[in-house]
PDB file of N, CA and C in Angstrom:
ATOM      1  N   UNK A   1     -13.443  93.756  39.793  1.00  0.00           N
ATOM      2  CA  UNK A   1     -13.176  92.861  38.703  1.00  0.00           C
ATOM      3  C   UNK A   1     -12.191  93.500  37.714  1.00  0.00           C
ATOM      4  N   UNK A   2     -12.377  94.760  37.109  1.00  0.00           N
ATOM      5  CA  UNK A   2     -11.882  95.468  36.278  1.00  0.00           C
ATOM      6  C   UNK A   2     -10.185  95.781  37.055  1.00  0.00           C
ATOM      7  N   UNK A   3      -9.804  95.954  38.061  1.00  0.00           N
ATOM      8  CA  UNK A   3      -8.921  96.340  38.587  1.00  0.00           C
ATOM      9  C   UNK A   3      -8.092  94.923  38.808  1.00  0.00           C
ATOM     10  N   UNK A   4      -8.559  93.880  39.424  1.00  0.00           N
ATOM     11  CA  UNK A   4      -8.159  92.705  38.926  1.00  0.00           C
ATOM     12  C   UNK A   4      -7.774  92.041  37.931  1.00  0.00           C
ATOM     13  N   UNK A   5      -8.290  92.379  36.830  1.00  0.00           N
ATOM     14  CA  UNK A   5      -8.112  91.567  35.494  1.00  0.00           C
ATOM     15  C   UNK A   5      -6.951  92.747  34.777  1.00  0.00           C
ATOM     16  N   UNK A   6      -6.672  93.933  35.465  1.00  0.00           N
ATOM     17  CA  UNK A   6      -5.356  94.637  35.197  1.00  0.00           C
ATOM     18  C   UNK A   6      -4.434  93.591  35.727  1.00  0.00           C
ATOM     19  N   UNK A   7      -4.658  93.764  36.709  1.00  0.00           N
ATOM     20  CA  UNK A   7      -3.494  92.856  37.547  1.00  0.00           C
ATOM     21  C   UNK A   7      -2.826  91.346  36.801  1.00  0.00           C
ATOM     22  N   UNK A   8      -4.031  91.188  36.020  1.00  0.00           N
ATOM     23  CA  UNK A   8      -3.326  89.589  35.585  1.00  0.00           C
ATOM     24  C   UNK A   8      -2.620  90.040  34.050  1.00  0.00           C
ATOM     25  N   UNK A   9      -3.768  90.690  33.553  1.00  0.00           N
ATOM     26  CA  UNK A   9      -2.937  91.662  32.106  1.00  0.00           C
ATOM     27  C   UNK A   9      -1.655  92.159  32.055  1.00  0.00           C
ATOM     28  N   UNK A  10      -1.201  93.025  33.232  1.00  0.00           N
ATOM     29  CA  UNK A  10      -0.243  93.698  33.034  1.00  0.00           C
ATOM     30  C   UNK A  10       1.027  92.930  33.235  1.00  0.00           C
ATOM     31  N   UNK A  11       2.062  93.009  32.759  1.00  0.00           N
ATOM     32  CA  UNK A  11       3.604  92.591  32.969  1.00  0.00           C
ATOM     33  C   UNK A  11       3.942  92.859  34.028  1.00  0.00           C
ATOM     34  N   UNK A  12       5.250  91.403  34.546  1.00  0.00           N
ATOM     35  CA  UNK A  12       5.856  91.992  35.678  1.00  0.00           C
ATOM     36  C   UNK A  12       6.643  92.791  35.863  1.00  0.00           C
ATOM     37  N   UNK A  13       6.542  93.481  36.896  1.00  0.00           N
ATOM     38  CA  UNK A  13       7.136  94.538  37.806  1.00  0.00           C
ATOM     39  C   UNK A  13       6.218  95.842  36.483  1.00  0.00           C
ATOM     40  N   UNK A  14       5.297  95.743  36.045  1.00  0.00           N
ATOM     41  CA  UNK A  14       4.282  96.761  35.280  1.00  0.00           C
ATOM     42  C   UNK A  14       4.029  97.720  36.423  1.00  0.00           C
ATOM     43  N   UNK A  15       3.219  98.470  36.145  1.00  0.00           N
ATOM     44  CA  UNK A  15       2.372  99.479  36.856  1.00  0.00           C
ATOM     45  C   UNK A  15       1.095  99.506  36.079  1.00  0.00           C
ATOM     46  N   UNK A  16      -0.386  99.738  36.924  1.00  0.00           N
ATOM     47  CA  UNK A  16      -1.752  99.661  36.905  1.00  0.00           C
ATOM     48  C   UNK A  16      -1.837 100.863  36.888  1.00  0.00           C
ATOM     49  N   UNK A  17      -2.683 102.234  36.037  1.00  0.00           N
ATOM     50  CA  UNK A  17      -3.241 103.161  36.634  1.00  0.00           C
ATOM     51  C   UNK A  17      -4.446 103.565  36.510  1.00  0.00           C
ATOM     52  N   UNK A  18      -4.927 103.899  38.003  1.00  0.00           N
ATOM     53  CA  UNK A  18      -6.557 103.340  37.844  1.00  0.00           C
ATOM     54  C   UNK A  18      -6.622 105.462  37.706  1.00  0.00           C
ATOM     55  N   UNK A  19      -7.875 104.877  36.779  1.00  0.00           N
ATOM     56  CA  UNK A  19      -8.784 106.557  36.396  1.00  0.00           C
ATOM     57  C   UNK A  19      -9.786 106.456  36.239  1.00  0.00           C
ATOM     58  N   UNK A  20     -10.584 107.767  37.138  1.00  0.00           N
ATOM     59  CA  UNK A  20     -11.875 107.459  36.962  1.00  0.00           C
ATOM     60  C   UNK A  20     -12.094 108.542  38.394  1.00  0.00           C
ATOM     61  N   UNK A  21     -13.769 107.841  38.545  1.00  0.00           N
ATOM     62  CA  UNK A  21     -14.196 108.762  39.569  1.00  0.00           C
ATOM     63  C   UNK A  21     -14.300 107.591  40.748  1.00  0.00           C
ATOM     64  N   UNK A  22     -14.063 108.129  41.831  1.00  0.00           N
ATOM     65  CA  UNK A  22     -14.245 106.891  42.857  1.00  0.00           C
ATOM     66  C   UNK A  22     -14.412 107.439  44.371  1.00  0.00           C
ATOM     67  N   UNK A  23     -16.061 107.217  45.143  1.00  0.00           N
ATOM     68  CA  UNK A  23     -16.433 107.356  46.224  1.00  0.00           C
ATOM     69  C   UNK A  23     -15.577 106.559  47.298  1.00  0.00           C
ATOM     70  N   UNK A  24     -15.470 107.238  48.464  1.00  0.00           N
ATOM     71  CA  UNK A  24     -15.064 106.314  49.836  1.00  0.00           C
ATOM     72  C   UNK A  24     -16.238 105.546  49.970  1.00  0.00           C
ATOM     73  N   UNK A  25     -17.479 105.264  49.842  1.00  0.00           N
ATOM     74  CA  UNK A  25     -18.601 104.195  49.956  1.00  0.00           C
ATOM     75  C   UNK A  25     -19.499 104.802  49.034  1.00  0.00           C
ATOM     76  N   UNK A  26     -20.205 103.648  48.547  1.00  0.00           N
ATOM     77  CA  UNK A  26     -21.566 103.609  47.714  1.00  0.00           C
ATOM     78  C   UNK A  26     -22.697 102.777  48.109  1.00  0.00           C
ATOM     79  N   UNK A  27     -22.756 103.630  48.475  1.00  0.00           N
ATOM     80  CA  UNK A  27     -24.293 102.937  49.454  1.00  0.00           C
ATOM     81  C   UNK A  27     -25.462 102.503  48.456  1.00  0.00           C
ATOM     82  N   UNK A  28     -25.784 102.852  47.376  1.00  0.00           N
ATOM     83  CA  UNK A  28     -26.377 101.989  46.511  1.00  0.00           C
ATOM     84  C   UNK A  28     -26.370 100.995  45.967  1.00  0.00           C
ATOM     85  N   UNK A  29     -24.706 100.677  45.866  1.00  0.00           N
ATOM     86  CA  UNK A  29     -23.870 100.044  44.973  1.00  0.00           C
ATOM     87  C   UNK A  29     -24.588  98.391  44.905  1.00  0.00           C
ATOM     88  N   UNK A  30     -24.951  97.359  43.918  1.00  0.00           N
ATOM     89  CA  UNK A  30     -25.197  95.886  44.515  1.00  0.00           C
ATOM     90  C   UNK A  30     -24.344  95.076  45.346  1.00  0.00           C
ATOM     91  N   UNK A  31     -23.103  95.835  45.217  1.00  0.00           N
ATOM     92  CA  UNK A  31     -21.938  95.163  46.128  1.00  0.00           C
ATOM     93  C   UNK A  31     -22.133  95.440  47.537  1.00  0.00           C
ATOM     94  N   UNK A  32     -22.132  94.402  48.415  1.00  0.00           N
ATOM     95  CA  UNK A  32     -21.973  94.624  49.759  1.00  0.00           C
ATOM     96  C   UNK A  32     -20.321  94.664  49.853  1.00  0.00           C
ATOM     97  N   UNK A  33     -19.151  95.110  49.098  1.00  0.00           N
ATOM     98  CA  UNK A  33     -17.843  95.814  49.839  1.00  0.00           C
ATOM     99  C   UNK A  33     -17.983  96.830  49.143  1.00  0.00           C
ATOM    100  N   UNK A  34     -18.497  97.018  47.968  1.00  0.00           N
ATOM    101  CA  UNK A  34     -18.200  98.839  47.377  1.00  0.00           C
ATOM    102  C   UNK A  34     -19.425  99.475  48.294  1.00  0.00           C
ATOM    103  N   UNK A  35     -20.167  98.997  48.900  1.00  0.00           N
ATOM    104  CA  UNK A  35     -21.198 100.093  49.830  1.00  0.00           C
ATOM    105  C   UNK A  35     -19.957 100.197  50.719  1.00  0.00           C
ATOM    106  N   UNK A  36     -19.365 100.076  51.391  1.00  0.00           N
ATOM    107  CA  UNK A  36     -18.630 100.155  52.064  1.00  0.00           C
ATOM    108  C   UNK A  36     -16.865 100.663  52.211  1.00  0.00           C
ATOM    109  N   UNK A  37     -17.147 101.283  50.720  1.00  0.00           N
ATOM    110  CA  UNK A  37     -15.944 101.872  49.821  1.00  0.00           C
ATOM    111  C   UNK A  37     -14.374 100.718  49.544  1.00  0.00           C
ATOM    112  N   UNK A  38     -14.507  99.420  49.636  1.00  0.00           N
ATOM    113  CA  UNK A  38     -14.224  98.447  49.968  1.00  0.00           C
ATOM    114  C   UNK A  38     -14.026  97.637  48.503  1.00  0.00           C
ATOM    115  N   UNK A  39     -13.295  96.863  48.031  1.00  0.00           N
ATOM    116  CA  UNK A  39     -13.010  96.056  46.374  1.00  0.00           C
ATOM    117  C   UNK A  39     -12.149  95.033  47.295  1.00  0.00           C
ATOM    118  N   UNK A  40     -12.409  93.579  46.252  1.00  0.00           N
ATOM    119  CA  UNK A  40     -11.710  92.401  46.690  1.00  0.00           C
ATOM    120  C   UNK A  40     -10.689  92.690  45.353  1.00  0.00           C
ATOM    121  N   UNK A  41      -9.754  92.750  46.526  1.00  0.00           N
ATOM    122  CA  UNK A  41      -8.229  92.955  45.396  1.00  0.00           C
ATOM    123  C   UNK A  41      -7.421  91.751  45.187  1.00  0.00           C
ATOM    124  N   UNK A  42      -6.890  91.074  44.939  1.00  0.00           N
ATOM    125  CA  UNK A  42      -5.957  90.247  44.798  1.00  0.00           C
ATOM    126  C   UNK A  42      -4.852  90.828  45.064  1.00  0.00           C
ATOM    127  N   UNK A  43      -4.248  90.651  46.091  1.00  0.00           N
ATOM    128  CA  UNK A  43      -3.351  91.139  46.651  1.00  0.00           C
ATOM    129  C   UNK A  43      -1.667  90.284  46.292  1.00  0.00           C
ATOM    130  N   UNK A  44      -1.605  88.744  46.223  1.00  0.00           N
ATOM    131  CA  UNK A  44      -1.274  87.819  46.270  1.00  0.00           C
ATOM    132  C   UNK A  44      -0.438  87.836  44.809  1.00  0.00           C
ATOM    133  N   UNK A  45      -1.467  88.308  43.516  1.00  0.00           N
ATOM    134  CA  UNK A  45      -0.777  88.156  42.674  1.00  0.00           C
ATOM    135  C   UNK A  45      -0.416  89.372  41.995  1.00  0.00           C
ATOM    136  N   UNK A  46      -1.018  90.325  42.910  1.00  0.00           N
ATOM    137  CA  UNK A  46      -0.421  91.895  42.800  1.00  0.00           C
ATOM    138  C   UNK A  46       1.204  91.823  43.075  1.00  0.00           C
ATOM    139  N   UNK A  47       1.408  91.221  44.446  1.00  0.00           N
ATOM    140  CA  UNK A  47       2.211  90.661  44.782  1.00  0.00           C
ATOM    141  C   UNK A  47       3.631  90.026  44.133  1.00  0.00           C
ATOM    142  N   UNK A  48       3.081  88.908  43.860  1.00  0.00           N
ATOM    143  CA  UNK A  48       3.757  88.010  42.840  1.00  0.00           C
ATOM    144  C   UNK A  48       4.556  88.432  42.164  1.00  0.00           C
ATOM    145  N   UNK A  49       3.899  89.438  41.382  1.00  0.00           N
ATOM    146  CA  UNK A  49       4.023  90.077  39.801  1.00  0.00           C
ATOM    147  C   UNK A  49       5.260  91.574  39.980  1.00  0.00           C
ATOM    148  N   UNK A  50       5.397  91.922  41.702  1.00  0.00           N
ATOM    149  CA  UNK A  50       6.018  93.043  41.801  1.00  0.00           C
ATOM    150  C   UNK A  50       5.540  93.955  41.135  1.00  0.00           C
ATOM    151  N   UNK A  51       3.921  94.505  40.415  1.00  0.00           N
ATOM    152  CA  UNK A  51       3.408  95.556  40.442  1.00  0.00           C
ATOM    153  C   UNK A  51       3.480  96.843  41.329  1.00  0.00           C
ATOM    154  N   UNK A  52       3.324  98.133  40.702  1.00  0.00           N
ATOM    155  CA  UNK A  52       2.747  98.943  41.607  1.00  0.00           C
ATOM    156  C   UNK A  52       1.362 100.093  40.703  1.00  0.00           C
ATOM    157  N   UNK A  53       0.834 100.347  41.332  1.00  0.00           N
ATOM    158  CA  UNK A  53      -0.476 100.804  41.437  1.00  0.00           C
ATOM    159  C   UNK A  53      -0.517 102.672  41.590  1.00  0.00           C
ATOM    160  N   UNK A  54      -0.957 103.534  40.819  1.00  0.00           N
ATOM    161  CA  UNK A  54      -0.670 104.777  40.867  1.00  0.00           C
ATOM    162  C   UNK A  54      -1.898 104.750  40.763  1.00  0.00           C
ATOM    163  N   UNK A  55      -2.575 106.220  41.471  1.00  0.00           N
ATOM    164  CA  UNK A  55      -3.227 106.768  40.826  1.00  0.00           C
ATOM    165  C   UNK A  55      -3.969 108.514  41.616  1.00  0.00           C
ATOM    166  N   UNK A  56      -5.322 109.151  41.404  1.00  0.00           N
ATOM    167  CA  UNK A  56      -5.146 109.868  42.065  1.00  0.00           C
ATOM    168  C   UNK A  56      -6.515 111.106  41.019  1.00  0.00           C
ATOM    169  N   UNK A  57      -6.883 111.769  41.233  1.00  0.00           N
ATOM    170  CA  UNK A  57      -7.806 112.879  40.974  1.00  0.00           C
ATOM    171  C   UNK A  57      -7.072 113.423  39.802  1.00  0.00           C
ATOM    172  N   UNK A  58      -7.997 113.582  38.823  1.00  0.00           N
ATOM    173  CA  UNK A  58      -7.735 114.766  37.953  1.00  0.00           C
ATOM    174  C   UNK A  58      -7.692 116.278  38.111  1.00  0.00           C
ATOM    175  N   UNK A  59      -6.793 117.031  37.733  1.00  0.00           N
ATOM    176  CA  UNK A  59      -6.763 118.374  38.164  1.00  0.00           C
ATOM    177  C   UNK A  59      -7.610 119.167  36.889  1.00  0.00           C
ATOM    178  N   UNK A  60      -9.117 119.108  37.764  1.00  0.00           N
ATOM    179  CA  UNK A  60      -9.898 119.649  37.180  1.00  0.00           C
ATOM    180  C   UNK A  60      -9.774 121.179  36.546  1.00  0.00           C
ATOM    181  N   UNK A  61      -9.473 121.743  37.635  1.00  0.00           N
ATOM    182  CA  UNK A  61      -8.914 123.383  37.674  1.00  0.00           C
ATOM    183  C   UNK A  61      -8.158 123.839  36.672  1.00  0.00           C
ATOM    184  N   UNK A  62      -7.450 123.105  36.583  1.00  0.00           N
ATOM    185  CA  UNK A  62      -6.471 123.180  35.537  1.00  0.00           C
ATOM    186  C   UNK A  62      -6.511 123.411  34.155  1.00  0.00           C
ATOM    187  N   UNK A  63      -7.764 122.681  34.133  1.00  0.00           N
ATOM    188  CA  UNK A  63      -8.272 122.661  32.284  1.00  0.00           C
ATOM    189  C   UNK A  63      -9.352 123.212  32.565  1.00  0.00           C
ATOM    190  N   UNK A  64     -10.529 122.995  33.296  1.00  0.00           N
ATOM    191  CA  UNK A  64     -11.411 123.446  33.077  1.00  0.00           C
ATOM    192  C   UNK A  64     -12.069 124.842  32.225  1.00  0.00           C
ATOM    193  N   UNK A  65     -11.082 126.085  32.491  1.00  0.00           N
ATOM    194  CA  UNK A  65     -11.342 127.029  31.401  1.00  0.00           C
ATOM    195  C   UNK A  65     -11.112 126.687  30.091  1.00  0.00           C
ATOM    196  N   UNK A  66      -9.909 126.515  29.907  1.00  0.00           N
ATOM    197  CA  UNK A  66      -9.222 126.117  28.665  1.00  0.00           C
ATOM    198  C   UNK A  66     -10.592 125.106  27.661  1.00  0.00           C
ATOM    199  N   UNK A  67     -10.674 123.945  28.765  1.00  0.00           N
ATOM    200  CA  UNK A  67     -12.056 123.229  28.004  1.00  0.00           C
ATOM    201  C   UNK A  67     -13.535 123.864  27.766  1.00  0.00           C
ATOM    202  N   UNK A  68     -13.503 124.861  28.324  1.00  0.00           N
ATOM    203  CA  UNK A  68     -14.616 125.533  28.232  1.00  0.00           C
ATOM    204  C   UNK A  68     -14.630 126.408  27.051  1.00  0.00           C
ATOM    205  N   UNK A  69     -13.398 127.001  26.982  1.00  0.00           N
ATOM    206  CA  UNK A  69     -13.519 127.918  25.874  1.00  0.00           C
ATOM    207  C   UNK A  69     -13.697 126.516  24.271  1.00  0.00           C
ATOM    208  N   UNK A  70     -13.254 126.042  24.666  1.00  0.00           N
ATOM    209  CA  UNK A  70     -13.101 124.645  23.286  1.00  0.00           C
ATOM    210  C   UNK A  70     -14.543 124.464  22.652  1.00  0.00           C
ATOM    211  N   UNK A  71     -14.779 124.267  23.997  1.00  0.00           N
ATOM    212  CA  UNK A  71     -16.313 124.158  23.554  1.00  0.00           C
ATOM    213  C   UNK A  71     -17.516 125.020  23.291  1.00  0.00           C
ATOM    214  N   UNK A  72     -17.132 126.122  23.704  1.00  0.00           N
ATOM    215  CA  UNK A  72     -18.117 127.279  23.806  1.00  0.00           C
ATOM    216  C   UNK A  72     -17.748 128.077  21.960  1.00  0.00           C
ATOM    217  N   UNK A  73     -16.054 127.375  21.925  1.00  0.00           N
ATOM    218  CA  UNK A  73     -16.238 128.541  20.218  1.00  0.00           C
ATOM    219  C   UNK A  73     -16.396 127.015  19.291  1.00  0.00           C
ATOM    220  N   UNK A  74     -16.971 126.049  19.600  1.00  0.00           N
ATOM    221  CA  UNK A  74     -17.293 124.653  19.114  1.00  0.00           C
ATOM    222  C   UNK A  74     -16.049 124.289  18.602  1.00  0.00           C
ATOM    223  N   UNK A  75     -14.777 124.398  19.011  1.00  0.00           N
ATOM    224  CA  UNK A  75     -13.310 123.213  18.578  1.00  0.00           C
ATOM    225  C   UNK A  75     -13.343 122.361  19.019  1.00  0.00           C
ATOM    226  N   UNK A  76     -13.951 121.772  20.262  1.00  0.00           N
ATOM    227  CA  UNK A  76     -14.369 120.403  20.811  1.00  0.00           C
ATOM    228  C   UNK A  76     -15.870 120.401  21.079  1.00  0.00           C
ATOM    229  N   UNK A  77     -16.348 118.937  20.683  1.00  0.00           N
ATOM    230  CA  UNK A  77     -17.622 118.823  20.513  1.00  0.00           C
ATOM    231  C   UNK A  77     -17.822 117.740  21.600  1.00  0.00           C
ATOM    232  N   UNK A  78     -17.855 117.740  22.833  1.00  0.00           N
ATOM    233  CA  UNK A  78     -18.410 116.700  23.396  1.00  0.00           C
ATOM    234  C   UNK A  78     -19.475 116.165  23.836  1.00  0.00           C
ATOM    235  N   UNK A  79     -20.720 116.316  23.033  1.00  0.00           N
ATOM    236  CA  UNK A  79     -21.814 115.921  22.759  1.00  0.00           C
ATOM    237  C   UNK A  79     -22.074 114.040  23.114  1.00  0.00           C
ATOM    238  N   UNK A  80     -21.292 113.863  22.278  1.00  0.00           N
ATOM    239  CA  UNK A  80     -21.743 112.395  21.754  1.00  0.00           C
ATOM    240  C   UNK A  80     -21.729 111.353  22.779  1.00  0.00           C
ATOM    241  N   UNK A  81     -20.748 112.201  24.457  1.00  0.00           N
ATOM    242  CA  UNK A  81     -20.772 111.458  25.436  1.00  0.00           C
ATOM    243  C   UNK A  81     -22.542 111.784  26.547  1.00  0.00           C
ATOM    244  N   UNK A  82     -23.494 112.704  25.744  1.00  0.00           N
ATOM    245  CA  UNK A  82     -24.306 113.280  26.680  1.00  0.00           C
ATOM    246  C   UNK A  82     -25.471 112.004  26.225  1.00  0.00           C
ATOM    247  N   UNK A  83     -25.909 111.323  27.412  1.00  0.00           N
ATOM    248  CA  UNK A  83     -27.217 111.090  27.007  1.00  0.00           C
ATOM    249  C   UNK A  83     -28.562 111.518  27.081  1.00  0.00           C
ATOM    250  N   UNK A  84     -28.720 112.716  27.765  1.00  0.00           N
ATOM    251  CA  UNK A  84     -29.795 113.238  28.244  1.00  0.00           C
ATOM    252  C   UNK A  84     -29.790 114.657  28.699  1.00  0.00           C
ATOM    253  N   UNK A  85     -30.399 115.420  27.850  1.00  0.00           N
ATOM    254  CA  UNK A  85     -30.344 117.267  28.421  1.00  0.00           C
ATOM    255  C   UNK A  85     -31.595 117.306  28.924  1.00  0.00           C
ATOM    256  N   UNK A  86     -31.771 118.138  30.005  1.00  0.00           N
ATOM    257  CA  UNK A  86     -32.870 118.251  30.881  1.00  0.00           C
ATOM    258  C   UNK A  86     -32.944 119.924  31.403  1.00  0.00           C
ATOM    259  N   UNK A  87     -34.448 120.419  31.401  1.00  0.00           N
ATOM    260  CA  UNK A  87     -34.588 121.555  32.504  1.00  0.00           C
ATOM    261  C   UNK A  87     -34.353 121.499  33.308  1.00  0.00           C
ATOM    262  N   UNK A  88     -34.619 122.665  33.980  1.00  0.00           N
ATOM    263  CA  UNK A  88     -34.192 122.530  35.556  1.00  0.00           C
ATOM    264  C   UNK A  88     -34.714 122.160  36.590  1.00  0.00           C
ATOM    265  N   UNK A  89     -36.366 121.589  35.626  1.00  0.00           N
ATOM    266  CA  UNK A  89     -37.379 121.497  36.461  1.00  0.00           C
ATOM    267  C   UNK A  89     -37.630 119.670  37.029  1.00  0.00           C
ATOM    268  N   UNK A  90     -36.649 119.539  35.263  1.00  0.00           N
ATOM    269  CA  UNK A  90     -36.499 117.827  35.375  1.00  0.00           C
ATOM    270  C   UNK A  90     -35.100 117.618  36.203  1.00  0.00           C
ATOM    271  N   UNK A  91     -34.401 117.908  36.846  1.00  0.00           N
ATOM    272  CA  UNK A  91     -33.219 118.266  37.606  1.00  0.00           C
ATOM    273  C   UNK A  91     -33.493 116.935  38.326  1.00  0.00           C
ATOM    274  N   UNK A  92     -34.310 117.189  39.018  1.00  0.00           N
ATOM    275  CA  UNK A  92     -34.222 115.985  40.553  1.00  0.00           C
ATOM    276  C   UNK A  92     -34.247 114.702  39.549  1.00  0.00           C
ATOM    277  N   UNK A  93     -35.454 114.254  39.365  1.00  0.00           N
ATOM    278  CA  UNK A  93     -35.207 112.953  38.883  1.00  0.00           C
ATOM    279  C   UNK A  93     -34.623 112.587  37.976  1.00  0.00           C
ATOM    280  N   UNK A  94     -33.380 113.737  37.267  1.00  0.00           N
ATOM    281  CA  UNK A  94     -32.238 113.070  35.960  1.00  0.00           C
ATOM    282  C   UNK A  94     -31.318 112.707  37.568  1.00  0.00           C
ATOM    283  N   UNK A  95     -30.781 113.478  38.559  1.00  0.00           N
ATOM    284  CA  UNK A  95     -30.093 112.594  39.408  1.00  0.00           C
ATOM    285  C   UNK A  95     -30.489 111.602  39.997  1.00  0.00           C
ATOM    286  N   UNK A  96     -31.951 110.937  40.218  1.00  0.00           N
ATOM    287  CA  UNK A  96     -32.657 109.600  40.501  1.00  0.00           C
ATOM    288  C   UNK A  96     -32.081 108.942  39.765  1.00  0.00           C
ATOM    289  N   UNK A  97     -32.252 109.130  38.308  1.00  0.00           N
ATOM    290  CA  UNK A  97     -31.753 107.765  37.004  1.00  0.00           C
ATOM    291  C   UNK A  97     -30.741 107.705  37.311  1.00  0.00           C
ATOM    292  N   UNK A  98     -29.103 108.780  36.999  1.00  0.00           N
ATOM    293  CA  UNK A  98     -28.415 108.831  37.321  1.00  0.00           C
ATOM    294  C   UNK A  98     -27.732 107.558  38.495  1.00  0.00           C
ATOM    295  N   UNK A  99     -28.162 108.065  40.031  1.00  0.00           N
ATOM    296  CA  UNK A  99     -27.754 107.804  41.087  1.00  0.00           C
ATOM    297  C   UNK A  99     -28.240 105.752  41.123  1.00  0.00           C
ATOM    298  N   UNK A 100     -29.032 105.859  40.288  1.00  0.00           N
ATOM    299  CA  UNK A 100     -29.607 104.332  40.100  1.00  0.00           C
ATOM    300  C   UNK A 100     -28.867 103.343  39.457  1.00  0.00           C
ATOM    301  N   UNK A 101     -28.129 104.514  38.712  1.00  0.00           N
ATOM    302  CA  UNK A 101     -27.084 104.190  37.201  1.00  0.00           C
ATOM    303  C   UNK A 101     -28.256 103.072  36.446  1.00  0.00           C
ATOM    304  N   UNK A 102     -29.503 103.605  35.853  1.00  0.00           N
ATOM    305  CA  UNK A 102     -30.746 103.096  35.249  1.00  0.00           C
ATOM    306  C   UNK A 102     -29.765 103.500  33.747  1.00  0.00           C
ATOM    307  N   UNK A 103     -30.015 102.530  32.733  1.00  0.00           N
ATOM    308  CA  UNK A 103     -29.822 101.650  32.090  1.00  0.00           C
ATOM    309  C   UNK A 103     -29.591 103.603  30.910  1.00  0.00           C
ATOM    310  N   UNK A 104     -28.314 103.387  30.406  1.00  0.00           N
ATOM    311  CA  UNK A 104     -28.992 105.149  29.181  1.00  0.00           C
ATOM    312  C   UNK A 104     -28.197 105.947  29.751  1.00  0.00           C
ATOM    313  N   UNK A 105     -28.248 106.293  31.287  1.00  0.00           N
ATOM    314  CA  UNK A 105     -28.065 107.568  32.123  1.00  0.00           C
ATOM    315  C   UNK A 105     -26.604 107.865  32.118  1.00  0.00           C
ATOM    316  N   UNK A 106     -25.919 108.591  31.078  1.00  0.00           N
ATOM    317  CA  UNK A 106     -24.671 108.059  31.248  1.00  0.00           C
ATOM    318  C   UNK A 106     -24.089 109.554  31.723  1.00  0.00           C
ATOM    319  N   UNK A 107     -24.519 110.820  30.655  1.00  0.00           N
ATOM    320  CA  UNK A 107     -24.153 111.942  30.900  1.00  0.00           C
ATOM    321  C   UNK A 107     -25.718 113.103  30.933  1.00  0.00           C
ATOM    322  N   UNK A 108     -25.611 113.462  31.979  1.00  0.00           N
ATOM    323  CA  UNK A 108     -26.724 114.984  31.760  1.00  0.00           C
ATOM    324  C   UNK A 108     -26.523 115.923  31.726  1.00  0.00           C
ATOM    325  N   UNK A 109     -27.564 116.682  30.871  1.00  0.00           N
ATOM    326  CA  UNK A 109     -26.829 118.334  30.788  1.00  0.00           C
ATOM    327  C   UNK A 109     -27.932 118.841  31.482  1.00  0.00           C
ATOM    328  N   UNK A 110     -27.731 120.009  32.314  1.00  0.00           N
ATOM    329  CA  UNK A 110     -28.943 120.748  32.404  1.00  0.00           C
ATOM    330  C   UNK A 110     -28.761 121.923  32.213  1.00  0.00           C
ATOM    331  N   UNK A 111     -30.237 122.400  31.475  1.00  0.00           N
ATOM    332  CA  UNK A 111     -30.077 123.807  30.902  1.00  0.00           C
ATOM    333  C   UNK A 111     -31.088 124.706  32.093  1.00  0.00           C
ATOM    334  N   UNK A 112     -30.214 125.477  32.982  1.00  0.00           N
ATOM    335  CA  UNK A 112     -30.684 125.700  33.740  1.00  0.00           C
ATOM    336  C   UNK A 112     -32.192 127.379  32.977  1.00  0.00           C
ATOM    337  N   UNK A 113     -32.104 127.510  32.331  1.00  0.00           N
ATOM    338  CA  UNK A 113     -32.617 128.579  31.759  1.00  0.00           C
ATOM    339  C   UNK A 113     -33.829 128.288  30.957  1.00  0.00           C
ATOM    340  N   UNK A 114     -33.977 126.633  30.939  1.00  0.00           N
ATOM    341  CA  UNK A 114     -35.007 126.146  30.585  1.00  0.00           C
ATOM    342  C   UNK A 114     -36.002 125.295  31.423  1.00  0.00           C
ATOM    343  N   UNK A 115     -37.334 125.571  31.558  1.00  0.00           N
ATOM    344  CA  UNK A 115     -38.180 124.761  32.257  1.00  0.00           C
ATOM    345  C   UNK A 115     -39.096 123.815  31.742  1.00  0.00           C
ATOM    346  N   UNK A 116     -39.180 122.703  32.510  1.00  0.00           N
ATOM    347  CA  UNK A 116     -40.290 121.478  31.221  1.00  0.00           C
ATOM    348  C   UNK A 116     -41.622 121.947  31.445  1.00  0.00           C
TER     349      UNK A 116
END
């Protein structure tokens, strides 16, 4: 839906760029084509419009120290995206909620050094 309703948003001959995280299938998913790593695209007015479509993995590696140190001497605070810190003992079932995508579960931390 979301990738679609780019498509009608954007200007012609625009470009879409999709970001994010994205499985080859989701077998949980309520969709019978995203279990199947699969989206009904509109192709037609992708088409039409002479769009094109970029996109591709973040280069995690890349920042990852850099963001670490940000946060470790507190210059970036990214807290406010966590919904839930957990032991290590609560581990399994924060990835149950998680994997359910149950209603809250948006970000977890786990403190592996702590037990419930």
């Amino acid at each position: 839906m979301t990738l679609n309703n780019l498509i009608r948003s954007v200007k012609f001959t625009g470009t879409v760029g999709v970001v994010g995280v994205f499985i080859p299938s989701d077998p949980g998913s309520p969709d019978d084509l995203y279990k199947q790593g699969e989206i009904a695209f509109d192709c037609g007015m992708f088409w039409f419009k002479g769009q094109a479509v970029a996109n591709g993995q973040c280069n995690v590696k890349r920042y990852n120290r850099q963001l670490m140190t940000l946060i470790h001497e507190r210059n970036a605070r990214p807290s406010w995206v966590v919904s839930h810190e957990l032991g290590l003992d609560d581990a399994p079932t924060g990835y149950e909620h998680f994997d359910r995508r149950d209603l809250g579960w948006t970000k977890v931390v786990i403190h592996p050094g702590e037990l419930s």
